[in-house]
C-alpha atoms as a PDB file:
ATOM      1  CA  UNK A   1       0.000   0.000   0.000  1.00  0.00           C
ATOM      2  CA  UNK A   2       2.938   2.753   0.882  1.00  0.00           C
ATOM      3  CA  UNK A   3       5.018   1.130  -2.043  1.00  0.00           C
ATOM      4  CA  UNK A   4       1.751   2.023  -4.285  1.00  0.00           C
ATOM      5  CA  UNK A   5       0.871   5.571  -2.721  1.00  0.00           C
ATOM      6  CA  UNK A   6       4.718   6.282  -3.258  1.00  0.00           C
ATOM      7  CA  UNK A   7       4.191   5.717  -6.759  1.00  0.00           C
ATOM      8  CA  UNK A   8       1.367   7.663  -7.760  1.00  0.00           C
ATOM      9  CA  UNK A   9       3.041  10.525  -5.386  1.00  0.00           C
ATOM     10  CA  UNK A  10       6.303   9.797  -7.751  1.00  0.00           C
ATOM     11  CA  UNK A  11       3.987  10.099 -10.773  1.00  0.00           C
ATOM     12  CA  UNK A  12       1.706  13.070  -9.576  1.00  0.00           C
ATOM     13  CA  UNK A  13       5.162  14.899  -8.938  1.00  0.00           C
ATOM     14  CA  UNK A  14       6.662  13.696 -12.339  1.00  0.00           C
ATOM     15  CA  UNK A  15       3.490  15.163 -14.385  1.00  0.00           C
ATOM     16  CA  UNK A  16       3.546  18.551 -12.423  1.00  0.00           C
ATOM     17  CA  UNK A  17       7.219  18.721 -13.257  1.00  0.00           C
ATOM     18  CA  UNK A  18       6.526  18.095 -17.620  1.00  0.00           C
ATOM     19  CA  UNK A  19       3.252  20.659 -16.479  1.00  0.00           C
ATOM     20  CA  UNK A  20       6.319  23.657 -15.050  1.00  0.00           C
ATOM     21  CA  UNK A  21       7.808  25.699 -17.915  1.00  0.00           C
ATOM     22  CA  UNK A  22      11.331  25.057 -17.509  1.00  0.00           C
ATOM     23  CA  UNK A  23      13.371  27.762 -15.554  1.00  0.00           C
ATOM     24  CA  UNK A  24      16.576  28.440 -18.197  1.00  0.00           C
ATOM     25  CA  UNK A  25      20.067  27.877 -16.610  1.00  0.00           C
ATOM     26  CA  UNK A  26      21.853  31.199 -15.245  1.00  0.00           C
ATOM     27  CA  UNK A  27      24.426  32.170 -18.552  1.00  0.00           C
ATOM     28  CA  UNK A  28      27.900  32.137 -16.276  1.00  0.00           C
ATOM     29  CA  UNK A  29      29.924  34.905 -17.214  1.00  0.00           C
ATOM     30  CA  UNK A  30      32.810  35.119 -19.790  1.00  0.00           C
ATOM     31  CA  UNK A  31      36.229  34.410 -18.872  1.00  0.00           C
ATOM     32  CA  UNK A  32      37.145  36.949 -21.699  1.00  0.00           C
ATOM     33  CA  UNK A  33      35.962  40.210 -23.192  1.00  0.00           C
ATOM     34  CA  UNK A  34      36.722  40.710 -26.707  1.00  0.00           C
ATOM     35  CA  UNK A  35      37.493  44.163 -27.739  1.00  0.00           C
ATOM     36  CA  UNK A  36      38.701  46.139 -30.555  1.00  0.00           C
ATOM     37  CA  UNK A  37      40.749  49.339 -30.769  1.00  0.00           C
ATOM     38  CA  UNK A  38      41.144  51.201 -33.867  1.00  0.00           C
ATOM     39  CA  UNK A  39      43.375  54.438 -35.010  1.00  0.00           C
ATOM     40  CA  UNK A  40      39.915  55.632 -36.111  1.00  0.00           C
ATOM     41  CA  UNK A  41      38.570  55.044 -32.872  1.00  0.00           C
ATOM     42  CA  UNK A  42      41.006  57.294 -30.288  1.00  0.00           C
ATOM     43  CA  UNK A  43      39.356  56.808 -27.423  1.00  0.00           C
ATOM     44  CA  UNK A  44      39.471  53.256 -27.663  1.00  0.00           C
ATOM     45  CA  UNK A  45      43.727  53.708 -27.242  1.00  0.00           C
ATOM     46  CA  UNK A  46      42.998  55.606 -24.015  1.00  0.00           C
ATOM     47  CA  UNK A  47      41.006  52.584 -22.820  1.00  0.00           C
ATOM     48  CA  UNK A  48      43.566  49.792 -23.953  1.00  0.00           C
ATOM     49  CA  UNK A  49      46.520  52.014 -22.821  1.00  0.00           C
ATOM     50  CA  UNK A  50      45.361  52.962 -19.614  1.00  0.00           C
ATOM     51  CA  UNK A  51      44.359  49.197 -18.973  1.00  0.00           C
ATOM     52  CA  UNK A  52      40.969  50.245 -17.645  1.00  0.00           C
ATOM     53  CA  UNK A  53      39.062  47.392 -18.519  1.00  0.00           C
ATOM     54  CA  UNK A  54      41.175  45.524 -16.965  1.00  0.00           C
ATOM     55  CA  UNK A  55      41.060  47.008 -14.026  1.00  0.00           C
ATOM     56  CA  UNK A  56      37.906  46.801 -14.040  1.00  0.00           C
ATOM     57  CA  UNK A  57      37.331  42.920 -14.234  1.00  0.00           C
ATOM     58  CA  UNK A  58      40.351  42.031 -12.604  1.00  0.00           C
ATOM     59  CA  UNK A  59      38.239  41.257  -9.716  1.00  0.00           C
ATOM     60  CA  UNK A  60      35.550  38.980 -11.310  1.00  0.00           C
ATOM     61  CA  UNK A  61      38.476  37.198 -13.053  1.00  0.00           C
ATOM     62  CA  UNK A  62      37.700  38.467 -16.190  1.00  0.00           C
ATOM     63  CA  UNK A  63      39.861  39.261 -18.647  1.00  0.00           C
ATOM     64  CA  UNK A  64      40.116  41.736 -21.828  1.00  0.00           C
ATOM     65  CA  UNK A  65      41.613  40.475 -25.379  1.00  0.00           C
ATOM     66  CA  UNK A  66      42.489  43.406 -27.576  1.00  0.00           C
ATOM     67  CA  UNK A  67      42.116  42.894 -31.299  1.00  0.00           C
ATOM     68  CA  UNK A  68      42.653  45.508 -33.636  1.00  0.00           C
ATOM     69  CA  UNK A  69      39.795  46.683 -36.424  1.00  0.00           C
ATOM     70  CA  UNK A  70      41.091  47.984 -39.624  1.00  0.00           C
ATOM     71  CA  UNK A  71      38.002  49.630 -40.629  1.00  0.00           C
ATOM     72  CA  UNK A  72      34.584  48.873 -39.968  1.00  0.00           C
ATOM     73  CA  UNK A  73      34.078  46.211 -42.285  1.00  0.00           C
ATOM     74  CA  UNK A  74      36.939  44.148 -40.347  1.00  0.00           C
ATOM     75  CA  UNK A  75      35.061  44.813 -36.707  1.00  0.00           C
ATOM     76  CA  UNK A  76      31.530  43.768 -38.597  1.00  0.00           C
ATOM     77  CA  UNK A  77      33.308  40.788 -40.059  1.00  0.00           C
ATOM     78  CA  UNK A  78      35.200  39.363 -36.364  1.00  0.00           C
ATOM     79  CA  UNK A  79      31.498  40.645 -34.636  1.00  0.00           C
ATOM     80  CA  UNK A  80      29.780  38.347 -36.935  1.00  0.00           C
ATOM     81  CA  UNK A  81      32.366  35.461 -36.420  1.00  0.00           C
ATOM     82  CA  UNK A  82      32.508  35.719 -32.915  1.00  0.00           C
ATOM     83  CA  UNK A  83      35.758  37.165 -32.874  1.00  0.00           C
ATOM     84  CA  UNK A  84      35.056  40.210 -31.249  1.00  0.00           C
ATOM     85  CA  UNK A  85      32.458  40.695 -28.275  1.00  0.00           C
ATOM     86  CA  UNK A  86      32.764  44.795 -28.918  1.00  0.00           C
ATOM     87  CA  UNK A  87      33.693  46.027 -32.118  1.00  0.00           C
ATOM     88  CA  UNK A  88      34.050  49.810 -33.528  1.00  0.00           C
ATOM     89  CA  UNK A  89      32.508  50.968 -36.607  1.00  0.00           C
ATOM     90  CA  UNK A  90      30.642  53.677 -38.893  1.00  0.00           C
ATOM     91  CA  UNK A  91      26.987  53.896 -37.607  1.00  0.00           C
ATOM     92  CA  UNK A  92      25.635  53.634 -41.440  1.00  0.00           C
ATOM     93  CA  UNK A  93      28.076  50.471 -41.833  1.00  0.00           C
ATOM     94  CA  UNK A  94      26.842  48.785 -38.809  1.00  0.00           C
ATOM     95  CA  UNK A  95      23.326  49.503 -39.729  1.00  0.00           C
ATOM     96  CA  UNK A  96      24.360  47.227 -43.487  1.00  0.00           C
ATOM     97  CA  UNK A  97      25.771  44.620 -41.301  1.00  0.00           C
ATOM     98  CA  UNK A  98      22.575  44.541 -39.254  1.00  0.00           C
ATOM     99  CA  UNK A  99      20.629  44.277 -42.848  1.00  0.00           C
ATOM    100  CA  UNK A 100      22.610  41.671 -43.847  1.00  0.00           C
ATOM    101  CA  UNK A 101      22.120  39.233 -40.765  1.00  0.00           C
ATOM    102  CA  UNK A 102      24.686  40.579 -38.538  1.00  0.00           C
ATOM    103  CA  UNK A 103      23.057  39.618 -35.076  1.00  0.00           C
ATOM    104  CA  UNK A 104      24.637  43.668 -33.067  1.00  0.00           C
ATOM    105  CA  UNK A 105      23.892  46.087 -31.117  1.00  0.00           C
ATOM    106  CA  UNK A 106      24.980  49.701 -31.151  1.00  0.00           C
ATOM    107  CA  UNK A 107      25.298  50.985 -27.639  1.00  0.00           C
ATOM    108  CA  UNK A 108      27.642  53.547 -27.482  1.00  0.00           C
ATOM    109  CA  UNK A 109      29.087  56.514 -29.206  1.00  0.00           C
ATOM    110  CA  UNK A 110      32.574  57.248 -29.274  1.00  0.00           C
ATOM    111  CA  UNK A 111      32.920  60.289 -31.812  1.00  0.00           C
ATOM    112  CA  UNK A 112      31.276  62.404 -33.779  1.00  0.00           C
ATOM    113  CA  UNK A 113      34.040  62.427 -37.016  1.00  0.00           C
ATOM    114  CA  UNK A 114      34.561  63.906 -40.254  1.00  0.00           C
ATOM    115  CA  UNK A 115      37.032  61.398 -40.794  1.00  0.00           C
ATOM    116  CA  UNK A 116      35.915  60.590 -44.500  1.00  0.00           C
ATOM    117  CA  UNK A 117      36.037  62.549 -47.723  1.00  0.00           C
ATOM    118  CA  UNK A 118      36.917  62.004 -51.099  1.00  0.00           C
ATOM    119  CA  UNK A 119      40.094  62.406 -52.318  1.00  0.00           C
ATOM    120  CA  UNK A 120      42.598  62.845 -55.186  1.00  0.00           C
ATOM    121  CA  UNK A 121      46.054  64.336 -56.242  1.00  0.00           C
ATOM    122  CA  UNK A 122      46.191  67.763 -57.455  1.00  0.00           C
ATOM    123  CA  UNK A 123      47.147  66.096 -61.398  1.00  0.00           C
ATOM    124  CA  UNK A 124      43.801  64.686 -62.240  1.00  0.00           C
ATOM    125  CA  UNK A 125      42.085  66.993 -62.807  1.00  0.00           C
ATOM    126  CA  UNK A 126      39.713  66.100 -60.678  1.00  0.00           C
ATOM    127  CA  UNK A 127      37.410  68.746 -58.631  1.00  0.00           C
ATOM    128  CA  UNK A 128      33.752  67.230 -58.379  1.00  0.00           C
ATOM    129  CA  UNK A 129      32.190  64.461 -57.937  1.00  0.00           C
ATOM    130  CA  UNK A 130      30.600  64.646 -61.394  1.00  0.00           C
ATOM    131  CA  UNK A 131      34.224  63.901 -62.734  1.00  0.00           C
ATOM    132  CA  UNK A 132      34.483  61.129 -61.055  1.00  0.00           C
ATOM    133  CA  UNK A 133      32.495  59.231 -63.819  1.00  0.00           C
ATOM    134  CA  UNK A 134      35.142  56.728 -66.211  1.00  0.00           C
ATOM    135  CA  UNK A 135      37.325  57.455 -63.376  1.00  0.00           C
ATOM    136  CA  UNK A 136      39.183  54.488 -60.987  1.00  0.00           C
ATOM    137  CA  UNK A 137      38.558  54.597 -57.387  1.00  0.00           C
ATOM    138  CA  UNK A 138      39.770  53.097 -54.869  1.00  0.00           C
ATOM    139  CA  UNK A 139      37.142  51.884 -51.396  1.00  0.00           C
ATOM    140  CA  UNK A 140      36.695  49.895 -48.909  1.00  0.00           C
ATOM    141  CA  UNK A 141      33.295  48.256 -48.927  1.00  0.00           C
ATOM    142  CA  UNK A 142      31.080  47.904 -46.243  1.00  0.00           C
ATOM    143  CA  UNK A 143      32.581  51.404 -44.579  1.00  0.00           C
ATOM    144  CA  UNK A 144      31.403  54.585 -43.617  1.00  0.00           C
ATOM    145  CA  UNK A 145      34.090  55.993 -46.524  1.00  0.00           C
ATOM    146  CA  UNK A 146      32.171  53.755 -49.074  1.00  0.00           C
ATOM    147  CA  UNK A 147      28.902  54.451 -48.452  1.00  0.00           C
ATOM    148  CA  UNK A 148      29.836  58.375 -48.250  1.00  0.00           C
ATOM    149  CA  UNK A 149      31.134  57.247 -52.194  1.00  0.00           C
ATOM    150  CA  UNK A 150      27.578  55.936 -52.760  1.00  0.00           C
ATOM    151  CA  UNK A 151      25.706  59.126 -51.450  1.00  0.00           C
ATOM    152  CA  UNK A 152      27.865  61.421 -53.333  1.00  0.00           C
ATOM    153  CA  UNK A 153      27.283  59.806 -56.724  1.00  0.00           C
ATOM    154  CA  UNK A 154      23.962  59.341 -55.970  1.00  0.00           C
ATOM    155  CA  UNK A 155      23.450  62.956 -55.413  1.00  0.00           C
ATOM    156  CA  UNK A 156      25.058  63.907 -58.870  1.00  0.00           C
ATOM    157  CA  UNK A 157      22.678  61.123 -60.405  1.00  0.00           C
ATOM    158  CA  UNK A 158      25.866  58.350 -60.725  1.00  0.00           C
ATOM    159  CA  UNK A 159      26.345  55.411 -59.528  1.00  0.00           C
ATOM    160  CA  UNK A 160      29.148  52.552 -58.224  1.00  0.00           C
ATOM    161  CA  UNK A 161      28.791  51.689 -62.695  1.00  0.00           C
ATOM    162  CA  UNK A 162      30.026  54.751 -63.532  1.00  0.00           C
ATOM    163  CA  UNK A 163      33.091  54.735 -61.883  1.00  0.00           C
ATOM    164  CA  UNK A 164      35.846  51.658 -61.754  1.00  0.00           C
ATOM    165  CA  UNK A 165      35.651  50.796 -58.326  1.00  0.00           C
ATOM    166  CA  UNK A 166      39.279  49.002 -57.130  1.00  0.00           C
ATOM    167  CA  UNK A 167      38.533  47.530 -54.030  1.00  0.00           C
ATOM    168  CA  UNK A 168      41.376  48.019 -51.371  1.00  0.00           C
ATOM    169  CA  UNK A 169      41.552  48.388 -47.373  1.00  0.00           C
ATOM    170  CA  UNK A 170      42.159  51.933 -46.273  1.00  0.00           C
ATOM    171  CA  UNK A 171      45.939  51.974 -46.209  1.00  0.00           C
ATOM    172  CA  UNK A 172      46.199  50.333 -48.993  1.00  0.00           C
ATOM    173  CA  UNK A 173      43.557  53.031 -51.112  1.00  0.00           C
ATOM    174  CA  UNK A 174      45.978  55.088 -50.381  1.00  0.00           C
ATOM    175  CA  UNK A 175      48.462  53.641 -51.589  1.00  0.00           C
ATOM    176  CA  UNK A 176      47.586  53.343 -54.805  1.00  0.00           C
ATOM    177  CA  UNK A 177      46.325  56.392 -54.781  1.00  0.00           C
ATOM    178  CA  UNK A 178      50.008  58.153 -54.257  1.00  0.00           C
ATOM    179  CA  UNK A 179      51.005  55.212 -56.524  1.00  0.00           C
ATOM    180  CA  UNK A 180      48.870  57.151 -59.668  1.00  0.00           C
ATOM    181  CA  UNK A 181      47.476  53.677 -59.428  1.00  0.00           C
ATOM    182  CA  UNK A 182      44.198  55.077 -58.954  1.00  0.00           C
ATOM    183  CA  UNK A 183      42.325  58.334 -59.670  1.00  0.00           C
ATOM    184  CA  UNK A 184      40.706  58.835 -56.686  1.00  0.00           C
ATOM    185  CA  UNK A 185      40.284  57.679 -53.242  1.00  0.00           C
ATOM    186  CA  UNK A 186      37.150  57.543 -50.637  1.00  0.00           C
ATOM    187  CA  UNK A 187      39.634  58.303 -47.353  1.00  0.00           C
ATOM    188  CA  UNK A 188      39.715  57.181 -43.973  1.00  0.00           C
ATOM    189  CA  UNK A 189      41.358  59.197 -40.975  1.00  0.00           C
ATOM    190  CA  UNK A 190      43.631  59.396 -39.768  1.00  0.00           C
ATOM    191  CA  UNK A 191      45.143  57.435 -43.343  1.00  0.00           C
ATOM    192  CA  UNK A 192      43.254  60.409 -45.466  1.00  0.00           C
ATOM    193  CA  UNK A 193      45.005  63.341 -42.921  1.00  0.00           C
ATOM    194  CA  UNK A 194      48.515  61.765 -43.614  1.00  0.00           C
ATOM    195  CA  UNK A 195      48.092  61.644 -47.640  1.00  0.00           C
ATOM    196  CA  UNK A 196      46.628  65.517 -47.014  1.00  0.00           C
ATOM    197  CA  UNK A 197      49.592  66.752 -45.069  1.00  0.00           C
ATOM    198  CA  UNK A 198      52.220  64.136 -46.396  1.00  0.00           C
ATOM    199  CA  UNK A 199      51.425  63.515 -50.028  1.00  0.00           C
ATOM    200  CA  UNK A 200      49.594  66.850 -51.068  1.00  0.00           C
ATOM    201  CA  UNK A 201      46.747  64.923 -51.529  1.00  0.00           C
ATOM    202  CA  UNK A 202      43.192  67.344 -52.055  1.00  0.00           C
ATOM    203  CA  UNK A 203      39.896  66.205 -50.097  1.00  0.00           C
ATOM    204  CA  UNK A 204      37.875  67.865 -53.273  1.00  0.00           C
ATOM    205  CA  UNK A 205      34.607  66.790 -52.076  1.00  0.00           C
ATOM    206  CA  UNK A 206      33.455  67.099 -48.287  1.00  0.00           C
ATOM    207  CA  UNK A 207      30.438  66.905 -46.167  1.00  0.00           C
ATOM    208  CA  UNK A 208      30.413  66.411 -42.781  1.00  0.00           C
ATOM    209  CA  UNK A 209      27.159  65.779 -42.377  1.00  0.00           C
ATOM    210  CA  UNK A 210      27.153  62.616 -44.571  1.00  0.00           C
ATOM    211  CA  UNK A 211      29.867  60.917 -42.221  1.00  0.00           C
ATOM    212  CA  UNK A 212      27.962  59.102 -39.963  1.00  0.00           C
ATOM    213  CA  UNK A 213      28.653  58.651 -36.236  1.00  0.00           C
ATOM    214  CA  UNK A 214      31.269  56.565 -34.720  1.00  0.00           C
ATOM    215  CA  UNK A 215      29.767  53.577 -32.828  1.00  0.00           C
ATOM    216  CA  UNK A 216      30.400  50.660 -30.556  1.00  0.00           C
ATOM    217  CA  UNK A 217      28.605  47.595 -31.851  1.00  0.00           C
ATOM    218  CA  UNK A 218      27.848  44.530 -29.191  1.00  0.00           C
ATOM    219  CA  UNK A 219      27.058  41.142 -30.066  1.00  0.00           C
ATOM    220  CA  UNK A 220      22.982  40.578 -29.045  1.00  0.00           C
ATOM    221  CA  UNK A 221      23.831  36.784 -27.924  1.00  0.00           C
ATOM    222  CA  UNK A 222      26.380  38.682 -25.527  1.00  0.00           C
ATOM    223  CA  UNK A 223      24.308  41.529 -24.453  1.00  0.00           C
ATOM    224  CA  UNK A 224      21.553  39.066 -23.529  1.00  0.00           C
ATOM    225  CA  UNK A 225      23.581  37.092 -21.471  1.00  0.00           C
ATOM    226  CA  UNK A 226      25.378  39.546 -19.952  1.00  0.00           C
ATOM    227  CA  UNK A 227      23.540  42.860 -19.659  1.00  0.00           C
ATOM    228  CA  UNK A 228      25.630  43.700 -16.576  1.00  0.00           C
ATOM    229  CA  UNK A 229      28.985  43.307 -18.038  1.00  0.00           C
ATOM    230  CA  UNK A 230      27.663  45.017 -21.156  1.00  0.00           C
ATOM    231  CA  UNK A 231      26.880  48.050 -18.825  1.00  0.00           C
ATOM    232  CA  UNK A 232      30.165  48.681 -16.973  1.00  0.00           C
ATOM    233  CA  UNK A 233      31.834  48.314 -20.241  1.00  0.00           C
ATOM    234  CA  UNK A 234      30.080  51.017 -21.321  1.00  0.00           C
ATOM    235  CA  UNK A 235      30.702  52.974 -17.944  1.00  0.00           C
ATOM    236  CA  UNK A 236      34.243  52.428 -18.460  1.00  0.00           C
ATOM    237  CA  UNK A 237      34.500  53.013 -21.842  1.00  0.00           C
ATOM    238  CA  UNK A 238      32.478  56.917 -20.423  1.00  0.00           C
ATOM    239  CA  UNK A 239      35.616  57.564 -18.446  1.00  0.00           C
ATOM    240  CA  UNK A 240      38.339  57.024 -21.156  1.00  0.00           C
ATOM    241  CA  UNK A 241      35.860  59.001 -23.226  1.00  0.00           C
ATOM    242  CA  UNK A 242      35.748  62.290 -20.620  1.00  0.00           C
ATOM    243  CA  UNK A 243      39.407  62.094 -19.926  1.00  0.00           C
ATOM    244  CA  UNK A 244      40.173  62.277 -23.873  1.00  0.00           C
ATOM    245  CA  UNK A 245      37.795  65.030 -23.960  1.00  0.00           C
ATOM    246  CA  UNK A 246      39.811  66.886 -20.817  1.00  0.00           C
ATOM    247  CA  UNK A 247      43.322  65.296 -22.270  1.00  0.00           C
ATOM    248  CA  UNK A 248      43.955  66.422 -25.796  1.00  0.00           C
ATOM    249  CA  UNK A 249      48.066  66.570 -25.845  1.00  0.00           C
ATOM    250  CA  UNK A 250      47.685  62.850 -24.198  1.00  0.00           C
ATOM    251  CA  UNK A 251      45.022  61.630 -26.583  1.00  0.00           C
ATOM    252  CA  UNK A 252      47.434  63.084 -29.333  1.00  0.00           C
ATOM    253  CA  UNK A 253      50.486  61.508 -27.706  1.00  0.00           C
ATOM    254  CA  UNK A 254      48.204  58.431 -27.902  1.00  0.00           C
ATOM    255  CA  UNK A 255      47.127  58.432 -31.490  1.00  0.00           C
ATOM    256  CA  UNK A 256      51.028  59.529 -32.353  1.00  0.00           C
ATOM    257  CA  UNK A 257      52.136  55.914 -30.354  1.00  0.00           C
ATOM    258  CA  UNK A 258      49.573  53.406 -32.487  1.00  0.00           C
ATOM    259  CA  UNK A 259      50.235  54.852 -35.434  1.00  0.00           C
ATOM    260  CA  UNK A 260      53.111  56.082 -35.852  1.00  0.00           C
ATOM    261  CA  UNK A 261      52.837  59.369 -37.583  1.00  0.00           C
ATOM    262  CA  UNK A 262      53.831  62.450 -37.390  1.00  0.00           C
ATOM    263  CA  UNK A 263      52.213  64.768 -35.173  1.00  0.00           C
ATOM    264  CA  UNK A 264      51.141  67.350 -37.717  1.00  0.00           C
ATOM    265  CA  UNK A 265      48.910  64.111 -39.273  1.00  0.00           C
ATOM    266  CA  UNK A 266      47.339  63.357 -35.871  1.00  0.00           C
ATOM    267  CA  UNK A 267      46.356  67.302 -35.395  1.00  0.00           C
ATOM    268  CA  UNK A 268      44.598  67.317 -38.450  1.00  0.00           C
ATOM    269  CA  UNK A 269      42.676  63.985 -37.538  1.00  0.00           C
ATOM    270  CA  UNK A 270      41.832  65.314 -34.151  1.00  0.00           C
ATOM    271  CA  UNK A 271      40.356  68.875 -35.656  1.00  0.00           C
ATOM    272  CA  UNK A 272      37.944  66.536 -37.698  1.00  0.00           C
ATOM    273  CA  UNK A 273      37.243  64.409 -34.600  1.00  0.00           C
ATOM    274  CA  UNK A 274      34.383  65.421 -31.804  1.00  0.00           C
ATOM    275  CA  UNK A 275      34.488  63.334 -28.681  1.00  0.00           C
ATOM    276  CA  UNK A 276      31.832  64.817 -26.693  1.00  0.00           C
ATOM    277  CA  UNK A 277      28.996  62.465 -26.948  1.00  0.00           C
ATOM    278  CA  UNK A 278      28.567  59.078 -25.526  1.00  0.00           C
ATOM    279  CA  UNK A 279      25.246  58.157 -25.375  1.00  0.00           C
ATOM    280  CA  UNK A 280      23.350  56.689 -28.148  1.00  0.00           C
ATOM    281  CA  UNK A 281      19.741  57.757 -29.270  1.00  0.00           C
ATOM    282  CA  UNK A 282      17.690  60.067 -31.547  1.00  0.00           C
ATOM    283  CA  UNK A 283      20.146  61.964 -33.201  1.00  0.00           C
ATOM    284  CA  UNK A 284      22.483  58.740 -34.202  1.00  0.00           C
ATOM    285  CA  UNK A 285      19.454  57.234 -35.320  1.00  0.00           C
ATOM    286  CA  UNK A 286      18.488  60.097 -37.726  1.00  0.00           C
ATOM    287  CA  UNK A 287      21.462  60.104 -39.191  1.00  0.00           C
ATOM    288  CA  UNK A 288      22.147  56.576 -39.487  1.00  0.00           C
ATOM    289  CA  UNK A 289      18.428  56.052 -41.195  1.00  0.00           C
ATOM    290  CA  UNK A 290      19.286  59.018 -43.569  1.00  0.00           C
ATOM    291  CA  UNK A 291      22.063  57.374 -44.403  1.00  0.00           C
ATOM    292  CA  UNK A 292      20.456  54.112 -44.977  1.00  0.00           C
ATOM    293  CA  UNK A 293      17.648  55.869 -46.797  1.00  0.00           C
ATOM    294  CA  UNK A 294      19.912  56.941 -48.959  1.00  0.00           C
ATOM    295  CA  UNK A 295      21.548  53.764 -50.336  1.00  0.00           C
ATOM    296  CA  UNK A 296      18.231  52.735 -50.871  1.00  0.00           C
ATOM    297  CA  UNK A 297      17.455  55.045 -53.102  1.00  0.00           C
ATOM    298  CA  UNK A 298      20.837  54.146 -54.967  1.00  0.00           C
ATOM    299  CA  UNK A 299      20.112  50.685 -54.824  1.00  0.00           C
ATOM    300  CA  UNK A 300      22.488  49.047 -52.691  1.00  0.00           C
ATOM    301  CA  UNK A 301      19.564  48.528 -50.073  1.00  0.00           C
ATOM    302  CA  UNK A 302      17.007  46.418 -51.440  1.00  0.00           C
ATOM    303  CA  UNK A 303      13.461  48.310 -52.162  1.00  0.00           C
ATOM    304  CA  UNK A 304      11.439  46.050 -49.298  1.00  0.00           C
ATOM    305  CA  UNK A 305      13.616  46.488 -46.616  1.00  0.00           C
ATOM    306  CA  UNK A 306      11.938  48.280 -43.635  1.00  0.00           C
ATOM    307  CA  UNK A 307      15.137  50.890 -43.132  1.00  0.00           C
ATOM    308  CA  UNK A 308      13.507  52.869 -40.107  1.00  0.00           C
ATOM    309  CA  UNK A 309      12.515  49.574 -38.509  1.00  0.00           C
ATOM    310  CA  UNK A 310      16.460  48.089 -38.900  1.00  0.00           C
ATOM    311  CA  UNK A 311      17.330  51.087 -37.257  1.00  0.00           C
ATOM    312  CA  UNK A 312      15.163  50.944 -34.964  1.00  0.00           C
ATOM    313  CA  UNK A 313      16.538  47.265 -33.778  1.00  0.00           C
ATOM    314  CA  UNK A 314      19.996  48.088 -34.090  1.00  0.00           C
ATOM    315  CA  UNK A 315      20.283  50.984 -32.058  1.00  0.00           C
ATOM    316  CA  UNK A 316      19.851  50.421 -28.549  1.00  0.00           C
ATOM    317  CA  UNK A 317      20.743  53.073 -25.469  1.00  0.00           C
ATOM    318  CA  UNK A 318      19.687  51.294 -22.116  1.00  0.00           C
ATOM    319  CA  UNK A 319      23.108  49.934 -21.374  1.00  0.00           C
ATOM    320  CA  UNK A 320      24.734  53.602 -20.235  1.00  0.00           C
ATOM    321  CA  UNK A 321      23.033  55.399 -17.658  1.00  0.00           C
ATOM    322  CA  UNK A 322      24.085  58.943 -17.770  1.00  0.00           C
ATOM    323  CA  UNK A 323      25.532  60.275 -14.239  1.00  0.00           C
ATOM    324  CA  UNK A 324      26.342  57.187 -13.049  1.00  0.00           C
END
């Protein structure tokens, strides 16, 4: 009689078990955070030089991998692989990744640059975009400097067809450009402020408003499991960002050390560069949809994509509290 009522207790307990929704495991934290620094990025060298990440999970046991980002579409492309937890990019490049199935975040904003223009050498001849057409030039794709390319055809009624596109990473678009191996260039800071200064190069089409806001991207599958960590990145990522801001000779001094030019380059960089913003919300998301607005219109965005709506997902500012 016990042996039976022990049974159907057994049972009774088994079914209500199946019944429960099951309660999902507790994600354990990383072991590592992957991070990217880029010469585009400055106040990520504060960050990585001052070792404040570090400090800052040395006492969970945590910690930081560096891993440098070329240019946006490098930090979309180790974000997408796994490679990077945090990765810096162009706020219009990040919101094509995002398009294209690239499962980030943007949380953050680290400048506010005009660190891309288009640029030749004084022989070509060149001095619009409208001459640009039959003409080689060099880009990266997937960048803010590309897209800018895109836009500025666009607006003179061209497009990526009329113009023989060499695709090249940054350093090496300019490159050929000093090489005569190209006509033209879409630049990149603080590559673009060296061929200015050291090369004579001319930035014959600018506008600052097309260059789309610097922006630290997060992987979702990491922000979801570790909103906290997410957050005092973000904190600590704030305080490199106000001492920059307060620390311009050491930010130079900074820039000078990663990269290894002159000082004269890194000045002109830093003119184009505004650090004063950090948090991420309606004004990065107008200009990031503008920007993706216009690529539709030029095609490289596909008619039925919802742009506003992408935006909308990719942008994301609950993980920095302001004044905290």
């Amino acid at each position: 009689m016990f042996r039976h009522a022990l049974s159907r207790r057994a049972a009774l307990a088994l079914g209500l078990a199946l019944a429960l929704p099951a309660v999902p495991a507790l994600a354990q934290a990383p072991k590592e955070i992957l991070i990217d620094w880029a010469t585009y990025n400055p106040v990520s060298l504060v960050l990585k030089d001052q070792k404040l990440l570090e400090q800052e999970f040395a006492k969970d046991g945590i910690t930081v991998r560096w891993v440098q980002s070329a240019g946006s579409n490098k930090a979309l492309e180790f974000l997408n692989a796994g490679s990077l937890d945090f990765g810096s990019t162009a706020g219009a490049a990040a919101l094509i990744g995002k398009i294209n199935g690239n499962p980030i975040k943007s949380v953050y904003v680290y400048s506010r640059p005009e660190w891309t223009a288009l640029v030749t050498r004084p022989d070509t001849g060149i001095k619009t975009v409208a001459d640009l057409k039959g003409k080689t030039v060099a880009a990266t794709r997937g960048t803010d400097p590309h897209i800018f390319l895109v836009r500025a055809l666009a607006a003179q009624g061209l497009t990526e067809k009329d113009v023989k596109l060499v695709l090249l990473q940054h350093a090496d678009g300019r490159l050929a450009l000093q090489r005569k191996d190209v006509d033209a260039w879409a630049g990149l800071d603080p590559i673009m402020a060296s061929a200015e200064v050291e090369d004579g190069a001319v930035l014959f089409f600018r506008k600052p408003e097309d260059n789309t806001w610097g922006v630290l991207n997060v992987r979702e599958d990491f922000a979801r499991q570790n909103p906290d960590i997410v957050r005092r990145v973000l904190a600590t990522y704030e305080k490199a960002r106000q001492w920059s801001a307060s620390h311009p000779k050491e930010l130079s001094d900074a820039l000078i050390a990663a990269t290894k030019l002159p000082e004269p380059v890194i000045a002109r960089q830093i003119t184009r560069t505004d650090i004063s913003y950090g948090p991420i919300g309606a004004a990065q998301k107008e200009s990031i949809a503008a920007a993706g607005l216009a690529l539709q219109k030029a095609g490289v965005v596909a008619a039925e994509v919802n742009v506003p709506a992408q935006v909308d997902a990719l942008v994301d500012g609950q993980y920095l509290v302001v004044g905290q």
